[in-house]
N, C-alpha and C. Protein backbone atom coordinates (compact mmCIF):
# COMPACT_ATOMS: atom_id res chain seq x y z
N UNK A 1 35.28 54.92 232.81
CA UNK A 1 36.00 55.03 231.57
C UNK A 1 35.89 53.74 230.75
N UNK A 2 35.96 52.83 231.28
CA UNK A 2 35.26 51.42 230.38
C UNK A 2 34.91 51.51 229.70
N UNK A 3 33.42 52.07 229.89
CA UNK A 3 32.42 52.16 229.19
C UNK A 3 32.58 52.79 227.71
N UNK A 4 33.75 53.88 228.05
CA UNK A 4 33.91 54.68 226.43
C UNK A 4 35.07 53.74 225.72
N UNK A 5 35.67 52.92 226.47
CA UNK A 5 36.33 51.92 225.27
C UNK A 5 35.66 50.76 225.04
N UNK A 6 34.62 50.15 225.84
CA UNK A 6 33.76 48.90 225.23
C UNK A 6 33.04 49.82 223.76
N UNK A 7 32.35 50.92 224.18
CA UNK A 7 31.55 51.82 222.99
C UNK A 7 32.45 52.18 221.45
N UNK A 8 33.86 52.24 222.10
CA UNK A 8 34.75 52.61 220.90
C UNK A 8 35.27 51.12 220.49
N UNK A 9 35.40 50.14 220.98
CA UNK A 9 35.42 48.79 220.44
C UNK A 9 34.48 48.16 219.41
N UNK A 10 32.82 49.13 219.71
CA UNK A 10 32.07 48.37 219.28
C UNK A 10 31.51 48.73 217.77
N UNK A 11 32.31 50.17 218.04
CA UNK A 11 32.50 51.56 216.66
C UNK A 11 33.74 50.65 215.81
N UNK A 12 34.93 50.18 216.27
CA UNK A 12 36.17 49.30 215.53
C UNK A 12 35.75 48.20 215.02
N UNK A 13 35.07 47.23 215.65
CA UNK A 13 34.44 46.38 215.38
C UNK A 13 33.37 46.11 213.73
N UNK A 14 32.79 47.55 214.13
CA UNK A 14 32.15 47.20 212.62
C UNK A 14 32.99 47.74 211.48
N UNK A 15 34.21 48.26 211.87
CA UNK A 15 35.02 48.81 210.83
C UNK A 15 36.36 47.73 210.36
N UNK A 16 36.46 46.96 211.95
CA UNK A 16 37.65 46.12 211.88
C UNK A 16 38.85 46.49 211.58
N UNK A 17 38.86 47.37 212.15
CA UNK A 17 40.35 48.51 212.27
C UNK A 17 40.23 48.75 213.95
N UNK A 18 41.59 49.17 214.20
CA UNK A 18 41.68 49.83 215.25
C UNK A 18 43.10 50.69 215.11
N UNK A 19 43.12 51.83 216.00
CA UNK A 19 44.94 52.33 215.89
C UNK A 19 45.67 51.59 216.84
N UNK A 20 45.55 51.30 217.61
CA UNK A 20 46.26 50.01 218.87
C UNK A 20 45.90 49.05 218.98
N UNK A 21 47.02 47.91 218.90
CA UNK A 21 46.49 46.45 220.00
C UNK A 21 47.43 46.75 220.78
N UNK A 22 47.01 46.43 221.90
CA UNK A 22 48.08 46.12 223.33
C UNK A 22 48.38 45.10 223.85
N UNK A 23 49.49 44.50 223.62
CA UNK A 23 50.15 43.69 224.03
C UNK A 23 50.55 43.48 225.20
N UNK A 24 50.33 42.26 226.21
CA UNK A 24 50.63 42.58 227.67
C UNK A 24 50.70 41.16 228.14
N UNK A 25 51.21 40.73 229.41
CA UNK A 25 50.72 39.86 230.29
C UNK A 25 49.94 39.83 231.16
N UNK A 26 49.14 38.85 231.22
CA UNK A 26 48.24 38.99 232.80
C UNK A 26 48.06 39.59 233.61
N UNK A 27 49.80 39.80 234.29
CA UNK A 27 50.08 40.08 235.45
C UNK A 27 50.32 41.60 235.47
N UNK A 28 50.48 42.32 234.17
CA UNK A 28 50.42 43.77 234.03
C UNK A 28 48.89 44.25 233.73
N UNK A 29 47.85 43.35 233.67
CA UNK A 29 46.42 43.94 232.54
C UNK A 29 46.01 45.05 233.93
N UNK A 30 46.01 45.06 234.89
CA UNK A 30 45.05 45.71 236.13
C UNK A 30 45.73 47.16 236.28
N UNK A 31 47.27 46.69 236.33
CA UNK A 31 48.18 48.35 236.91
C UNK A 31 48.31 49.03 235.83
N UNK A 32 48.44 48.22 234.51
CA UNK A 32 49.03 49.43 233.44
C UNK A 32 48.21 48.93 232.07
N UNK A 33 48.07 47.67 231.52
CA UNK A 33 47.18 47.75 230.42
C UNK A 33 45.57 47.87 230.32
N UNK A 34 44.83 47.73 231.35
CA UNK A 34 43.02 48.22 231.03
C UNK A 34 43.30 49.62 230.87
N UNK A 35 43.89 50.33 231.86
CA UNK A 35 44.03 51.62 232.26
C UNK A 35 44.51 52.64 231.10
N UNK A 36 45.73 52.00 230.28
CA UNK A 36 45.85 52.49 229.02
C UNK A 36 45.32 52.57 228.28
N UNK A 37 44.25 51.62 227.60
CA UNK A 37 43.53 51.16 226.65
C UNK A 37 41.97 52.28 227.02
N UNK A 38 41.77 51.93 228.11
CA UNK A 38 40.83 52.94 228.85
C UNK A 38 40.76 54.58 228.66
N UNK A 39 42.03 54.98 228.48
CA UNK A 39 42.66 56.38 228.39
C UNK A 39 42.62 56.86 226.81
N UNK A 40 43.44 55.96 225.80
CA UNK A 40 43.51 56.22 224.70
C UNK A 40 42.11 56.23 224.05
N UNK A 41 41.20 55.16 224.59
CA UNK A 41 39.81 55.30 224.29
C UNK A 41 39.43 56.56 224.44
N UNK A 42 39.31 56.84 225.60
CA UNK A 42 38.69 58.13 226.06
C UNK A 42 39.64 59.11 225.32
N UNK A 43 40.14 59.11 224.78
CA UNK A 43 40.32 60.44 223.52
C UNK A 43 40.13 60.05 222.40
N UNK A 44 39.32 59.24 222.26
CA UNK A 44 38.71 59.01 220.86
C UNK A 44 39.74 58.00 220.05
N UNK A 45 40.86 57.44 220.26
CA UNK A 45 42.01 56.63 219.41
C UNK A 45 41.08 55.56 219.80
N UNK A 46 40.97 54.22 218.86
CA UNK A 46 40.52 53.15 219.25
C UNK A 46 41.55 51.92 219.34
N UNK A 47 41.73 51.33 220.66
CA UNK A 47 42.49 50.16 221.20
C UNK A 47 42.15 48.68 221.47
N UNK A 48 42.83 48.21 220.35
CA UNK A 48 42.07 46.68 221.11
C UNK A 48 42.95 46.48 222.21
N UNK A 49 41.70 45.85 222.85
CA UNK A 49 42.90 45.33 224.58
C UNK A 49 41.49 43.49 224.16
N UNK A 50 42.13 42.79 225.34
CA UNK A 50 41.65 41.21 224.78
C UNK A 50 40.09 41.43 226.04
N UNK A 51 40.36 42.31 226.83
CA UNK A 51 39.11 42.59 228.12
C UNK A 51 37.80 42.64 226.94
N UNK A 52 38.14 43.75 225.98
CA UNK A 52 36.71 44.33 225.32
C UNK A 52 36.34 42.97 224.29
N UNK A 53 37.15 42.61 223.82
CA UNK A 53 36.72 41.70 222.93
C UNK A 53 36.50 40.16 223.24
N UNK A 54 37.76 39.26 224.10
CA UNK A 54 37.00 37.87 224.06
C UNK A 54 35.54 37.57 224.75
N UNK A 55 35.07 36.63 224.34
CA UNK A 55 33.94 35.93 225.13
C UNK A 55 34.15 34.76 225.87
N UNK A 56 33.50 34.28 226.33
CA UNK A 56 33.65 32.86 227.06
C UNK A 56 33.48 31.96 225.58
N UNK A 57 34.73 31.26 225.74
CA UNK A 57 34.61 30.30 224.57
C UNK A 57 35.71 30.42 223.23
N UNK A 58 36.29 32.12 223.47
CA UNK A 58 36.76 32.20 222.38
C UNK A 58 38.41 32.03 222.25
N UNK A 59 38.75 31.75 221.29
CA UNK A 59 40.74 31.33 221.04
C UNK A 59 41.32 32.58 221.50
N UNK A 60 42.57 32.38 222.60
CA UNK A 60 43.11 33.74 222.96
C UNK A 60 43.72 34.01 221.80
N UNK A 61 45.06 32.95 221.24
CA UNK A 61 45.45 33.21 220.40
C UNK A 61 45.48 34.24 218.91
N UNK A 62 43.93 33.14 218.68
CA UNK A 62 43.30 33.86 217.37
C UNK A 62 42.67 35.12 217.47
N UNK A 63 42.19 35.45 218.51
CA UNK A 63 41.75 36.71 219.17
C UNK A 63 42.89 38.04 218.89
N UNK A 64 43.87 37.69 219.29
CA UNK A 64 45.08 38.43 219.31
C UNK A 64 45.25 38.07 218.09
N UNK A 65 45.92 37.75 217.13
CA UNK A 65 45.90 37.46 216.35
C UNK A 65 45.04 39.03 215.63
N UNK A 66 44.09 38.26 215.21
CA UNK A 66 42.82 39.17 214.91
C UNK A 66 43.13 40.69 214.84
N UNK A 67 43.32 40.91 216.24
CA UNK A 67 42.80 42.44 216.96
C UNK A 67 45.06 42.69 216.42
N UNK A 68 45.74 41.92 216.38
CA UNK A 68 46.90 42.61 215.97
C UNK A 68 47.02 43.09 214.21
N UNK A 69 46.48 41.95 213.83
CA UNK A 69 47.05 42.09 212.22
C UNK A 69 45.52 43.71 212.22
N UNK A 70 44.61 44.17 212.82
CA UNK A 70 43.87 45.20 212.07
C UNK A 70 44.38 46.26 212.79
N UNK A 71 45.23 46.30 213.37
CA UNK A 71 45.97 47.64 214.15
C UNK A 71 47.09 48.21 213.62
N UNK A 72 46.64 49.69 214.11
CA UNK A 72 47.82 50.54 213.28
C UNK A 72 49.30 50.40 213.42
N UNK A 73 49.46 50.40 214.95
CA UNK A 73 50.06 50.33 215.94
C UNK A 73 50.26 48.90 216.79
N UNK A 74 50.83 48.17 217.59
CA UNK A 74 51.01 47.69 218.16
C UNK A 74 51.79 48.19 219.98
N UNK A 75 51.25 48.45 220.55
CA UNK A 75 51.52 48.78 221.78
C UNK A 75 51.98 47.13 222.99
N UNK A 76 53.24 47.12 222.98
CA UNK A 76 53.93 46.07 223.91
C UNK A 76 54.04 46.61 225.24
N UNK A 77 53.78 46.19 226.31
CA UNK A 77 54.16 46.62 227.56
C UNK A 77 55.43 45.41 227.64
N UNK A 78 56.39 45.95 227.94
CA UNK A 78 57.33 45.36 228.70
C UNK A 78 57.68 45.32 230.01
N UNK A 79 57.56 44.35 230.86
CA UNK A 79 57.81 44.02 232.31
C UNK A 79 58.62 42.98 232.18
N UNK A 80 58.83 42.92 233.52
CA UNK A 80 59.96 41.50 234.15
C UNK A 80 58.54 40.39 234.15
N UNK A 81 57.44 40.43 234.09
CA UNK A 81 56.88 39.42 233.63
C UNK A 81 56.83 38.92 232.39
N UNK A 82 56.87 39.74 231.20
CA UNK A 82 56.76 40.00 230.25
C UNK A 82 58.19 39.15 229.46
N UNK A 83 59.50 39.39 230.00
CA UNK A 83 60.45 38.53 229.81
C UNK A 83 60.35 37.36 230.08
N UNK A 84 59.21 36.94 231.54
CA UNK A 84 59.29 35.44 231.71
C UNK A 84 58.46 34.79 230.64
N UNK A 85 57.67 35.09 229.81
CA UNK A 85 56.79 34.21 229.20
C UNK A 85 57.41 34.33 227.73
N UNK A 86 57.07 32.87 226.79
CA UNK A 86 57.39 33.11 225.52
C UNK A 86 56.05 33.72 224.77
N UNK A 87 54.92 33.35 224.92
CA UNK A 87 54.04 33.64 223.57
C UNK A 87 53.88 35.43 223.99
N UNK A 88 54.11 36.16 225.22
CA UNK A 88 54.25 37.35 224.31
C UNK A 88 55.40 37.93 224.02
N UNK A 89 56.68 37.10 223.74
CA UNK A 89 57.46 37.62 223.01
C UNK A 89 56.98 37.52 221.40
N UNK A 90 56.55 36.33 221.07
CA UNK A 90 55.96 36.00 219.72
C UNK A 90 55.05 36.63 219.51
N UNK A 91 54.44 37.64 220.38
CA UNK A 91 53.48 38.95 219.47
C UNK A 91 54.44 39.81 219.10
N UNK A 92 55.38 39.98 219.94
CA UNK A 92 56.29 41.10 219.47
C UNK A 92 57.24 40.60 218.58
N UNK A 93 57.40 39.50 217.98
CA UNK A 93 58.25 39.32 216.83
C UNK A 93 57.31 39.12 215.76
N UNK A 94 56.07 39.15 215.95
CA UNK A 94 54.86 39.21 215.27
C UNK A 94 54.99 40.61 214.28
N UNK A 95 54.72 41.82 215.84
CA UNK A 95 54.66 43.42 215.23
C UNK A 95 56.10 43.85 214.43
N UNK A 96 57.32 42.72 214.84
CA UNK A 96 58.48 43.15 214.15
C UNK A 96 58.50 42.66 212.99
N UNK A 97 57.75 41.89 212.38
CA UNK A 97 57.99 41.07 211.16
C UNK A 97 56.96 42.32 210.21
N UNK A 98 56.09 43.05 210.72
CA UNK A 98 55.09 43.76 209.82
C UNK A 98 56.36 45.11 210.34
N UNK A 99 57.43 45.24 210.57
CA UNK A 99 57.81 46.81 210.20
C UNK A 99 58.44 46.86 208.70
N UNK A 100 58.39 47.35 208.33
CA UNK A 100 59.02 47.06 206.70
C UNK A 100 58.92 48.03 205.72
N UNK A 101 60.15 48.45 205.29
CA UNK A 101 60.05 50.47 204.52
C UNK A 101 60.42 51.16 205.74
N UNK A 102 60.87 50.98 206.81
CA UNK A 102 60.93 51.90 207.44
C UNK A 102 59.78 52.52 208.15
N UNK A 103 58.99 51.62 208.29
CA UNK A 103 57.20 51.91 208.79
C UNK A 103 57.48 51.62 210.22
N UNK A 104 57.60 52.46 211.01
CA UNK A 104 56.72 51.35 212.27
C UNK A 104 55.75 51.10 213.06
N UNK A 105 55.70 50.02 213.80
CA UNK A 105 54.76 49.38 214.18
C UNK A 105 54.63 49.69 215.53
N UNK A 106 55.77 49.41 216.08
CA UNK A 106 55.63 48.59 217.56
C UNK A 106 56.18 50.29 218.53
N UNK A 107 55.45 50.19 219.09
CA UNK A 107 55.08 51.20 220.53
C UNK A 107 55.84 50.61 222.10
N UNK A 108 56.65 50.50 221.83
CA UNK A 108 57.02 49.78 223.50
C UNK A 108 56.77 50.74 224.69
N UNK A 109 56.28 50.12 225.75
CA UNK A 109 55.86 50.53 227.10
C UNK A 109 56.90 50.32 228.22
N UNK A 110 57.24 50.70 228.31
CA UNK A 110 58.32 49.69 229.41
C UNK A 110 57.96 50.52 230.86
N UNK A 111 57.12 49.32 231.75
CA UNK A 111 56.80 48.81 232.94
C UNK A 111 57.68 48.54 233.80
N UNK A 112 58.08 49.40 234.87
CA UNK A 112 58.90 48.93 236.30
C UNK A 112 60.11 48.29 235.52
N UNK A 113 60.61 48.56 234.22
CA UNK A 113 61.78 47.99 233.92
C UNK A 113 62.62 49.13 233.30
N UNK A 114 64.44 48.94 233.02
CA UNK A 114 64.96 49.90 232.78
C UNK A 114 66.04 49.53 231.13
N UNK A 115 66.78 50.69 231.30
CA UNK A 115 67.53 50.04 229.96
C UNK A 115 67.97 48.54 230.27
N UNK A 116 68.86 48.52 231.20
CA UNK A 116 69.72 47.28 231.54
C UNK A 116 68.69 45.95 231.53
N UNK A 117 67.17 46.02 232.13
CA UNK A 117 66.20 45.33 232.23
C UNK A 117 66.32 44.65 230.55
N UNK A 118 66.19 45.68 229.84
CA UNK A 118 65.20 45.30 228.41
C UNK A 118 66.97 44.85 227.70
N UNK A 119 68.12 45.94 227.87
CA UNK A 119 69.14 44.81 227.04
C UNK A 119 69.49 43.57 227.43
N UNK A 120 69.39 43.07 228.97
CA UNK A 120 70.19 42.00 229.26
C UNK A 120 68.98 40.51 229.14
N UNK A 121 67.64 40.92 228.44
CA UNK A 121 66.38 39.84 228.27
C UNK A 121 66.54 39.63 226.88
N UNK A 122 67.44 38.78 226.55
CA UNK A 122 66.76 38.41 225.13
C UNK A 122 65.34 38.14 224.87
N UNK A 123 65.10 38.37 223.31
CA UNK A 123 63.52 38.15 222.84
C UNK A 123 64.13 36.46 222.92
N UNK A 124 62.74 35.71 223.39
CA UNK A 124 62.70 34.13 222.78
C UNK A 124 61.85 33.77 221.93
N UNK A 125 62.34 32.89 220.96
CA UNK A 125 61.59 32.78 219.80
C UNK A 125 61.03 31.54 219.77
């Protein structure tokens, strides 16, 4: 299944659109974000995930960056890892700053976590 989201990356790429970026940590990319990104590919939606696109050499940051501001969507996985780190809370106050009119953006995933998980984690800014 790779293979049909590197191919649909490479179809976004020359368009510089995509309908998803996915937002994730590290420690979720293997169990739940390739696998997603992999899936939505394979029905034809195109997803940036950071696997298809960085190279050796390139800014994670700006990368993300990049692959967020041309997405329709923003897809966050939320985990208990996901609370420990700050910079991906700052994608997701990223996708919250582009909701606006009543548009939205942001897709939350929520990973091995529950309501009580996601109210009692503040976002850090």
């Amino acid at each position: 299944m790779h293979n049909v989201g590197m191919q649909n990356e490479v179809l976004a790429e020359k368009r510089e659109r995509w309908d998803f970026s996915i937002s994730h940590v590290y420690e979720d990319k293997r169990e739940i974000a390739t696998p997603l990104a992999d899936g939505l590919n394979a029905r034809g939606l195109i997803a940036w995930h950071a696997d298809y696109i960085l190279k050796p050499g390139d800014k994670l940051s700006e990368s993300i960056d990049y692959g967020l501001t041309r997405s329709r969507f923003g897809i966050v996985i939320l985990s208990h890892e996901f609370f420990k780190k700050q910079w991906p809370q700052q994608e997701l106050n990223d996708l919250a700053a582009r909701e606006v009119d009543g548009k939205k953006a942001i897709l939350p995933v929520w990973h091995k976590v529950g309501f009580r998980d996601v109210l009692y984690h503040p976002v850090k800014s």
